[in-house]
C-alpha atoms as a PDB file:
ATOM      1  CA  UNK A   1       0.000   0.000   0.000  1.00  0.00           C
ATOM      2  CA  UNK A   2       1.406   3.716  -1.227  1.00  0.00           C
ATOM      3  CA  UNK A   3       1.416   6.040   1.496  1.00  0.00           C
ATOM      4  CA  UNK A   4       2.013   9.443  -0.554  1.00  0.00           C
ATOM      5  CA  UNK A   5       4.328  10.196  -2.475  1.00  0.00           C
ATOM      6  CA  UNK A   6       7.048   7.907  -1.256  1.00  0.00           C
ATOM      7  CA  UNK A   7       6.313   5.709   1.439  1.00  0.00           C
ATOM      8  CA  UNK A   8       4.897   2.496   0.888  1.00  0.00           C
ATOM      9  CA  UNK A   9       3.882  -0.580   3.861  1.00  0.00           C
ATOM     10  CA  UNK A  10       3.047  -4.162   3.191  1.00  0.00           C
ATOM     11  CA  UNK A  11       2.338  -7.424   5.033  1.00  0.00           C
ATOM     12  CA  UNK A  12       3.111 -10.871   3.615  1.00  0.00           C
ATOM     13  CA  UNK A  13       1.673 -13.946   5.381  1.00  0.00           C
ATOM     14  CA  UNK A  14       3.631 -16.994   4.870  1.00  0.00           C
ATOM     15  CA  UNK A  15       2.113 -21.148   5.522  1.00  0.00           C
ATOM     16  CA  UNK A  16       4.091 -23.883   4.775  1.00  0.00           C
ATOM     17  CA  UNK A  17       3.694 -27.624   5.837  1.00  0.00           C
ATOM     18  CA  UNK A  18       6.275 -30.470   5.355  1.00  0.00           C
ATOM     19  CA  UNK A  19       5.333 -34.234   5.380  1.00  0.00           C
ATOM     20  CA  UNK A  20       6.652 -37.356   4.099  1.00  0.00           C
ATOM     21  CA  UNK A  21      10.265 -35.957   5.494  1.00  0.00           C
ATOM     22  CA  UNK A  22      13.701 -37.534   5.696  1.00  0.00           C
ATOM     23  CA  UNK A  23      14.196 -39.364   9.131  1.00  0.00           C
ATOM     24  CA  UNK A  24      16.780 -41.751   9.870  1.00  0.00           C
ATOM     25  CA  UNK A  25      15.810 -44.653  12.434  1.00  0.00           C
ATOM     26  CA  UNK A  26      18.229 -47.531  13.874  1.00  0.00           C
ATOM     27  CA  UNK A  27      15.852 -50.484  13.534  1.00  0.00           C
ATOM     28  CA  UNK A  28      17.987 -53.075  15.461  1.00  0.00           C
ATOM     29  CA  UNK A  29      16.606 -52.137  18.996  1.00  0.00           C
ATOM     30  CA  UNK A  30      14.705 -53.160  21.747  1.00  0.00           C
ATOM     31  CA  UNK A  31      12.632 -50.015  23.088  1.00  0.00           C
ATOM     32  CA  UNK A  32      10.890 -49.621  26.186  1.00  0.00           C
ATOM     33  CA  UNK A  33      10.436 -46.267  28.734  1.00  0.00           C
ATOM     34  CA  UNK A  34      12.232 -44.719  31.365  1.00  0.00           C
ATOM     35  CA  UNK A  35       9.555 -43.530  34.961  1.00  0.00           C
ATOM     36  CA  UNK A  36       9.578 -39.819  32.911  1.00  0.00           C
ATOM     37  CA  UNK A  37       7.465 -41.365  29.090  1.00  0.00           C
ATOM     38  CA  UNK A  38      11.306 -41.453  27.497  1.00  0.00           C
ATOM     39  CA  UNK A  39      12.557 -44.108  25.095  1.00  0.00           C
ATOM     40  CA  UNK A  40      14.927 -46.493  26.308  1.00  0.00           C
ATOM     41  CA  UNK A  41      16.992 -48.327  23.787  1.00  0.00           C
ATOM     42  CA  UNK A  42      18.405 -51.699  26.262  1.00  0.00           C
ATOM     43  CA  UNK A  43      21.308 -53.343  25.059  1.00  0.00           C
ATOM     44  CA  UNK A  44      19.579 -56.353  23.387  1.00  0.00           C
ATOM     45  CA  UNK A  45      18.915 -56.561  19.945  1.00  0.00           C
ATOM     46  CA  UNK A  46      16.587 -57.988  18.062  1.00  0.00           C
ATOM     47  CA  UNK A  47      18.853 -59.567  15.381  1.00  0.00           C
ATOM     48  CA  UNK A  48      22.457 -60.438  17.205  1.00  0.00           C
ATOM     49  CA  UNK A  49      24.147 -61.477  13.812  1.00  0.00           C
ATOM     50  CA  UNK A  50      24.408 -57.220  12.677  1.00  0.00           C
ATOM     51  CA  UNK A  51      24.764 -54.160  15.065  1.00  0.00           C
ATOM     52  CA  UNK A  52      22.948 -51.120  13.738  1.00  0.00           C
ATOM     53  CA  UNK A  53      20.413 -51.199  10.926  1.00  0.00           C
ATOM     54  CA  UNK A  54      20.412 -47.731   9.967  1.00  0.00           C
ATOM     55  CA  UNK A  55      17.283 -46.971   7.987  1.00  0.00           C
ATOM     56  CA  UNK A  56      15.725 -44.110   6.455  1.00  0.00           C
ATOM     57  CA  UNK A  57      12.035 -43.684   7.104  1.00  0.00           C
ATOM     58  CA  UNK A  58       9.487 -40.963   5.121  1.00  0.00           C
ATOM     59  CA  UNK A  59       7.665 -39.661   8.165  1.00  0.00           C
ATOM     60  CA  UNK A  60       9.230 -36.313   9.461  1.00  0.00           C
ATOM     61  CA  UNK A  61       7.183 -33.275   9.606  1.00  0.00           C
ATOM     62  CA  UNK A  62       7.300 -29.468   9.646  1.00  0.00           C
ATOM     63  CA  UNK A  63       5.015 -26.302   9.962  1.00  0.00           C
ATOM     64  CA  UNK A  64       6.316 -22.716   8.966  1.00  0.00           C
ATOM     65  CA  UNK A  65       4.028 -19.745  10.173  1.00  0.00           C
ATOM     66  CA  UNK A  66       5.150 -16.046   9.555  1.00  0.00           C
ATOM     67  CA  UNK A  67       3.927 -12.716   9.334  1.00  0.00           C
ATOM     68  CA  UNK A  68       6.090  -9.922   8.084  1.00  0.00           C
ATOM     69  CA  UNK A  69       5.423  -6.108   8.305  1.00  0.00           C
ATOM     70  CA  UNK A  70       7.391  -4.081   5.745  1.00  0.00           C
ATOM     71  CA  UNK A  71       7.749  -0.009   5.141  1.00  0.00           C
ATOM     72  CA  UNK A  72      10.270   1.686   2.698  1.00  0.00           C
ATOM     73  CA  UNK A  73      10.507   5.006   1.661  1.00  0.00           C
ATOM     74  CA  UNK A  74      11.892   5.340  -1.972  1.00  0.00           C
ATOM     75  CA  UNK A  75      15.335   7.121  -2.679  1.00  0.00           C
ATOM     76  CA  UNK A  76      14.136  11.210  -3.296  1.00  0.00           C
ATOM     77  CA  UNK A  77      15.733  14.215  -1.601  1.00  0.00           C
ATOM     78  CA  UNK A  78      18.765  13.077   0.381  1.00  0.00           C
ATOM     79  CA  UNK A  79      17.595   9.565   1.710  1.00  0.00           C
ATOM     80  CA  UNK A  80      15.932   6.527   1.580  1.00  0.00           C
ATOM     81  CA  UNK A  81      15.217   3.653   4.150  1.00  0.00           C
ATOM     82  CA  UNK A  82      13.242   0.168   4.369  1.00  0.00           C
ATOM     83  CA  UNK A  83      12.640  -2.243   7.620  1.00  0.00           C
ATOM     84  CA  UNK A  84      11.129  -5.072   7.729  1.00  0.00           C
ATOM     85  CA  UNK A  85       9.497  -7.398  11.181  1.00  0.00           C
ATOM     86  CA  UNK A  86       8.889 -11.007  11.034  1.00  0.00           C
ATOM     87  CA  UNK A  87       7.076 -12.832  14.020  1.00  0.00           C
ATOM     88  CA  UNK A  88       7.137 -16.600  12.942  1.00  0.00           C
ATOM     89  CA  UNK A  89       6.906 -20.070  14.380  1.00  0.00           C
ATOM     90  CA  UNK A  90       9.015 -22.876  13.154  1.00  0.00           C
ATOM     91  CA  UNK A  91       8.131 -26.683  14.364  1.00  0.00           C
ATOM     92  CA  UNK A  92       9.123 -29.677  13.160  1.00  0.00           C
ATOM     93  CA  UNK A  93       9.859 -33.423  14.306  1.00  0.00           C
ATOM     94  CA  UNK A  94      13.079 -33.622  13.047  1.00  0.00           C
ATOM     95  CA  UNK A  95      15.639 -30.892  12.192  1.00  0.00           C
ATOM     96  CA  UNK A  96      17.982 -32.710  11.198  1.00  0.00           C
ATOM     97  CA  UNK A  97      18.678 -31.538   7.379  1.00  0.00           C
ATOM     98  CA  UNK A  98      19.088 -34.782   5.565  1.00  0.00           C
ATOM     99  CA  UNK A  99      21.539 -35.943   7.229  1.00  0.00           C
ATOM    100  CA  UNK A 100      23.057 -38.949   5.712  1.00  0.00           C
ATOM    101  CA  UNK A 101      24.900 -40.867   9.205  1.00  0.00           C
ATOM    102  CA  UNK A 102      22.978 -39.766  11.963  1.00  0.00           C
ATOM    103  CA  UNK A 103      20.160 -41.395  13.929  1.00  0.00           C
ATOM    104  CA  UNK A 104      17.286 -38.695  14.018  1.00  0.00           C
ATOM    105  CA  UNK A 105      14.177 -40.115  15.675  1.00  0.00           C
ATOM    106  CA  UNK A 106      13.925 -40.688  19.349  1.00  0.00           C
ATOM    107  CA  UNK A 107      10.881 -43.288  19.249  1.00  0.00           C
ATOM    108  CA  UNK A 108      10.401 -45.111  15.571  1.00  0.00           C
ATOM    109  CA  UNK A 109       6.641 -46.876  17.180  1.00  0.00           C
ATOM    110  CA  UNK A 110       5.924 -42.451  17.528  1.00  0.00           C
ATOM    111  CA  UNK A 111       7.457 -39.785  15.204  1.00  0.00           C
ATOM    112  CA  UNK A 112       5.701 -37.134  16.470  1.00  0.00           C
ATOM    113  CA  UNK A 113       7.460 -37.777  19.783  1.00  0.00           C
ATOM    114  CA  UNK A 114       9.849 -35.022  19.054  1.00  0.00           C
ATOM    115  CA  UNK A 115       7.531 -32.747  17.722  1.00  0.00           C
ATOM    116  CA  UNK A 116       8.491 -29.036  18.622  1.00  0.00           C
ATOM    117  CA  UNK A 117      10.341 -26.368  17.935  1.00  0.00           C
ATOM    118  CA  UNK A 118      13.295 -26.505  15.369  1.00  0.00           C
ATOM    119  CA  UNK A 119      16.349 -25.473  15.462  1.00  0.00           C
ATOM    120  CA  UNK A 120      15.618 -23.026  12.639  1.00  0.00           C
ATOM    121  CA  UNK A 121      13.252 -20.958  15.175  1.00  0.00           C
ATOM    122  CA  UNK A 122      13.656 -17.360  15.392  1.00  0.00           C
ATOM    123  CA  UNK A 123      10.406 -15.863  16.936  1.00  0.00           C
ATOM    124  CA  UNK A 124      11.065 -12.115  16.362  1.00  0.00           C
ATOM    125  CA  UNK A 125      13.574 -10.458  13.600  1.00  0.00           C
ATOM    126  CA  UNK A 126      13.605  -6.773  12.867  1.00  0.00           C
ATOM    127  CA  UNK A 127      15.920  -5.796   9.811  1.00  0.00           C
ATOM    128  CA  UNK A 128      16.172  -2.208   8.642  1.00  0.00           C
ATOM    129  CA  UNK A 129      18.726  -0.563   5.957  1.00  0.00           C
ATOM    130  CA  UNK A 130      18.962   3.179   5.023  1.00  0.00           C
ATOM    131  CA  UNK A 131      21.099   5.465   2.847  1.00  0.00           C
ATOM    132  CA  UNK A 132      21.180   9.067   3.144  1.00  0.00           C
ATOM    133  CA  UNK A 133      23.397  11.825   0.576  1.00  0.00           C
ATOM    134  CA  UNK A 134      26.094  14.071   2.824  1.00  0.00           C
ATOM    135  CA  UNK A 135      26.600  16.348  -0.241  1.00  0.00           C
ATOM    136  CA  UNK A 136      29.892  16.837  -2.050  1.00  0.00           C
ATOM    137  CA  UNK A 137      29.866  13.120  -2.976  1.00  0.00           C
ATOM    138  CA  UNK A 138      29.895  11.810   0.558  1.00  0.00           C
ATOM    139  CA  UNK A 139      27.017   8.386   1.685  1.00  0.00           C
ATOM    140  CA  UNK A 140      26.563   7.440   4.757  1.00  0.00           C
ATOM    141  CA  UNK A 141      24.640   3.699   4.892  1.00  0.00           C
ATOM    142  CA  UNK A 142      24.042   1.307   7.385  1.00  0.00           C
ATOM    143  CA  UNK A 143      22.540  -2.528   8.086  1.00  0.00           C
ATOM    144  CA  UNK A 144      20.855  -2.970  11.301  1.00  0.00           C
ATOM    145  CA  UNK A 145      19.347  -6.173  12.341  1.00  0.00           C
ATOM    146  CA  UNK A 146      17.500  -7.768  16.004  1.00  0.00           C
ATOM    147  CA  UNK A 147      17.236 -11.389  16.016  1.00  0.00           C
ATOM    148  CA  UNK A 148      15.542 -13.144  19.128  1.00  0.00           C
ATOM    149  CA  UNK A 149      17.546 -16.279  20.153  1.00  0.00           C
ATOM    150  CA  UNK A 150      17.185 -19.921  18.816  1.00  0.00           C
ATOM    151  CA  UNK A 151      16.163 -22.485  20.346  1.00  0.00           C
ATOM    152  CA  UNK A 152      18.352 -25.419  22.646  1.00  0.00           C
ATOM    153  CA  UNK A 153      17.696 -28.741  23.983  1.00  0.00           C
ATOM    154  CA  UNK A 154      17.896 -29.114  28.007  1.00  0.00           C
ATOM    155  CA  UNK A 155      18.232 -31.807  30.005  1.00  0.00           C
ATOM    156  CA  UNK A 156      18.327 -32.850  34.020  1.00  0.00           C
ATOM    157  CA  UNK A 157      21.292 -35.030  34.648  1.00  0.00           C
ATOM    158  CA  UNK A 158      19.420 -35.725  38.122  1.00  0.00           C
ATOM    159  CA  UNK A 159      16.871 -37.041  36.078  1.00  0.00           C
ATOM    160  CA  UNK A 160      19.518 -39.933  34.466  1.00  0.00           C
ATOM    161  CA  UNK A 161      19.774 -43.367  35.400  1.00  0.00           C
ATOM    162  CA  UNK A 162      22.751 -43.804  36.872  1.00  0.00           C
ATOM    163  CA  UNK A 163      23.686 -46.737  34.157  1.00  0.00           C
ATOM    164  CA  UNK A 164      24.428 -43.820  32.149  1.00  0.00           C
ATOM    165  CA  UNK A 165      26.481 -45.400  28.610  1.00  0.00           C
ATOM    166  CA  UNK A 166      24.959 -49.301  29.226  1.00  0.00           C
ATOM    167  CA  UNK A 167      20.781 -47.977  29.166  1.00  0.00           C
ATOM    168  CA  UNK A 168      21.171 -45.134  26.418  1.00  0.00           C
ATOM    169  CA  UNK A 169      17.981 -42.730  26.639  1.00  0.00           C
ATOM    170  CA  UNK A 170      16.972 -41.982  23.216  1.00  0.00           C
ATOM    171  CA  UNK A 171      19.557 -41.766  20.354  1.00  0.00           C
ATOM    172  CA  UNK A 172      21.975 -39.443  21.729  1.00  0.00           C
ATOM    173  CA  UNK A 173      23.128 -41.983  24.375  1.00  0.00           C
ATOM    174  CA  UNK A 174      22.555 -39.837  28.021  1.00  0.00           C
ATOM    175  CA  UNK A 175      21.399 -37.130  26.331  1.00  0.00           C
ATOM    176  CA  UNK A 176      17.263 -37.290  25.654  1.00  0.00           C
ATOM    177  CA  UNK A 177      15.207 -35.467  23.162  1.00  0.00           C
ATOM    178  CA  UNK A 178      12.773 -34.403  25.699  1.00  0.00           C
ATOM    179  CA  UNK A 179      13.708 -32.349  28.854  1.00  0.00           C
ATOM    180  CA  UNK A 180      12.609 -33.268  32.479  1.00  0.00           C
ATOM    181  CA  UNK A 181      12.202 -30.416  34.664  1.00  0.00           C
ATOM    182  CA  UNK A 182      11.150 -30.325  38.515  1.00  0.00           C
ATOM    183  CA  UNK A 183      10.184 -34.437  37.952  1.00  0.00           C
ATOM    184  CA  UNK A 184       8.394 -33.440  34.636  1.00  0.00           C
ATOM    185  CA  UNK A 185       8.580 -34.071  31.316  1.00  0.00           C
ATOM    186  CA  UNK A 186       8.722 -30.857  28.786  1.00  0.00           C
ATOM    187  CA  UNK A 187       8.670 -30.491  24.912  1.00  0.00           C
ATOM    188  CA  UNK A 188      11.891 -30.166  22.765  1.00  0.00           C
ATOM    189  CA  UNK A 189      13.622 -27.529  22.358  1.00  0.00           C
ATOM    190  CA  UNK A 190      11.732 -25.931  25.039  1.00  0.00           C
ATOM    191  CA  UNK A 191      15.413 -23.251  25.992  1.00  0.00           C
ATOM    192  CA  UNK A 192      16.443 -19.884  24.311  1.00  0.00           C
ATOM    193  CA  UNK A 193      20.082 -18.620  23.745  1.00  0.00           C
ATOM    194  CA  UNK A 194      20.263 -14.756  24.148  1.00  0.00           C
ATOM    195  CA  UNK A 195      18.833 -12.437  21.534  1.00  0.00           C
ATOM    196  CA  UNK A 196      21.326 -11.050  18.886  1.00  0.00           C
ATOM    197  CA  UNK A 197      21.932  -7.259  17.646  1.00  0.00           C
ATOM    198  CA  UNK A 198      23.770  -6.409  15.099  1.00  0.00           C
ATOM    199  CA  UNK A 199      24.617  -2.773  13.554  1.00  0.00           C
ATOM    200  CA  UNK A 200      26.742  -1.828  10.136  1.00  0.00           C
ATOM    201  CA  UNK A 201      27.481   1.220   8.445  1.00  0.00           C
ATOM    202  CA  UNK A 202      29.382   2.862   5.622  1.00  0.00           C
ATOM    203  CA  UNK A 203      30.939   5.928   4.836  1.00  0.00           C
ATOM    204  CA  UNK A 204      32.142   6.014   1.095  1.00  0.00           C
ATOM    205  CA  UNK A 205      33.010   9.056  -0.996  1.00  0.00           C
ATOM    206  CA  UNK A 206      32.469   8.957  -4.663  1.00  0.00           C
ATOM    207  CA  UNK A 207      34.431  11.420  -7.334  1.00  0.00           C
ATOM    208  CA  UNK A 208      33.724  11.514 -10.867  1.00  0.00           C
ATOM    209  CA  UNK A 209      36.045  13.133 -13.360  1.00  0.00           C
ATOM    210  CA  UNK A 210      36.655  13.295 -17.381  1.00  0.00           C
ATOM    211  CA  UNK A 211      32.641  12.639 -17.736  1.00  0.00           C
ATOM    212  CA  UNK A 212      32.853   8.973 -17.990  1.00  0.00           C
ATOM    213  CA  UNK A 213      35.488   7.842 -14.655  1.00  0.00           C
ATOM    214  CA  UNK A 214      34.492   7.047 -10.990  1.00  0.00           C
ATOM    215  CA  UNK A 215      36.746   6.726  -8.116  1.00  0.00           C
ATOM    216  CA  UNK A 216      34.972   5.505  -4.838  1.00  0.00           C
ATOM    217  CA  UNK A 217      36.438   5.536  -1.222  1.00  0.00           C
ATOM    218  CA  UNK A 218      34.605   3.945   1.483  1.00  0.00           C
ATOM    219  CA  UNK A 219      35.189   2.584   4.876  1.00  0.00           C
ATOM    220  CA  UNK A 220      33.236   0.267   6.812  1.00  0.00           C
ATOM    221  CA  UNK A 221      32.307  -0.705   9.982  1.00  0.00           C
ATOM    222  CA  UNK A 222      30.823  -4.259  11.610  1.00  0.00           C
ATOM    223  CA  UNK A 223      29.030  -4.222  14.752  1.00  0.00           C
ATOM    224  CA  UNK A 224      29.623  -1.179  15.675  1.00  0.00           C
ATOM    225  CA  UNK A 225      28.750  -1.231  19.311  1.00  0.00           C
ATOM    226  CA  UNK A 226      30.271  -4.672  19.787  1.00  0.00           C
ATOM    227  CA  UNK A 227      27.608  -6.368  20.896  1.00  0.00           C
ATOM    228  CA  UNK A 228      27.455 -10.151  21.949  1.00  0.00           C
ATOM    229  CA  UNK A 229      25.098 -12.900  22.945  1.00  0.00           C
ATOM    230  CA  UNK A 230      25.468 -16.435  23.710  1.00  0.00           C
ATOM    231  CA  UNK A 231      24.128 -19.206  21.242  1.00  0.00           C
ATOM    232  CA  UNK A 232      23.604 -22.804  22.113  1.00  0.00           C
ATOM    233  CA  UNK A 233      23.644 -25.617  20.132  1.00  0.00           C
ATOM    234  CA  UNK A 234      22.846 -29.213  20.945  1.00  0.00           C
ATOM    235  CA  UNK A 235      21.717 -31.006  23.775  1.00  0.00           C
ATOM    236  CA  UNK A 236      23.023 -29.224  27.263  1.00  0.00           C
END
């Protein structure tokens, strides 16, 4: 939508919905469930002759929700400017990106047992860009993006058995899909690293000469107030 002369707004609404995904199951395991609901892989298996039988299964899902606000104002007079804001909700049952050697489902008899967020969420992102003319051939520019933080994976080690490396919860031997917190259990991902800033700019001087040649100077700068957050990855 115009708003005069030059400022314009939009919103884009965005759906999108995965099935039939990539997920990659050992087969060759006896299951059964710790006190909390976890899977418990026991050291039997059901065929002793071979050790893992790594196969890929066509059962992962996803769901994408966004809404994005938008407002630029075109380049007239001395400066222009655009920002975007995207709230959105990324969930999935497996995040795992194709991988080609991993194990990526907790509980094959379930696969929406690790249904929640993925490690792709970012709830809230404001990005915003601008240029404005100094005179005598001078810009000034900048790149300035908020990003809320991404997800993690917690876990209680009170909440282990203490046979820790014999019993392996889930696939990631003591470290479970699902968190356990105060005795119960919570969804995946269910932890946030910090929240991320970022700020850029550019000073560049442009001379022209002999009607037809350009010489440009610029500096730049990253992060300009040196900000920093923590990021987790994994299971912690």
């Amino acid at each position: 939508r115009q708003i005069g002369d030059t400022w314009a707004t939009g919103v884009d609404l965005v759906y999108a919905e995965g099935s039939d995904l990539q997920s990659n199951v050992d087969a060759n395991r006896t299951l059964t469930y710790d006190p909390y609901g976890r899977p418990l892989y026991l050291p039997d298996r059901p065929r002793d002759d071979i050790d893992n039988l790594f196969i890929r299964y066509s059962f992962g899902e996803s769901e994408y929700t966004a809404a994005t606000l938008n407002i630029r104002r075109r380049y007239t007079g001395r400066y222009q400017i655009q920002a975007h804001y995207t709230y959105s909700k990324d969930e999935d049952t497996d995040s795992n990106e194709r991988s080609a050697t991993s194990v990526t489902v907790s509980d094959p008899t379930n696969p929406r047992y690790d249904w929640g967020y993925s490690d792709r969420d970012v709830t809230h992102r404001l990005v915003f860009s601008g240029m404005v003319d100094l005179g005598w051939g001078f810009r000034l520019s900048g790149l300035g993006e908020y990003r809320s933080g991404r997800p993690w994976n917690p876990f209680d080690g009170d909440a282990e058995f203490s046979h820790c490396g014999f019993f392996q919860l889930g696939f990631g031997g003591c470290n479970p899909p699902l968190p356990v917190t105060n005795g119960k259990l919570g969804s995946r991902n269910s932890k946030r690293s910090e929240s991320a800033t970022q700020l850029d700019a550019r000073l560049s001087w442009l001379y022209e000469f002999a009607d037809r040649y350009q010489v440009e100077l610029f500096a730049e700068m990253f992060n300009i107030f040196d900000d920093n957050s923590y990021a987790v990855t994994g299971d912690q």
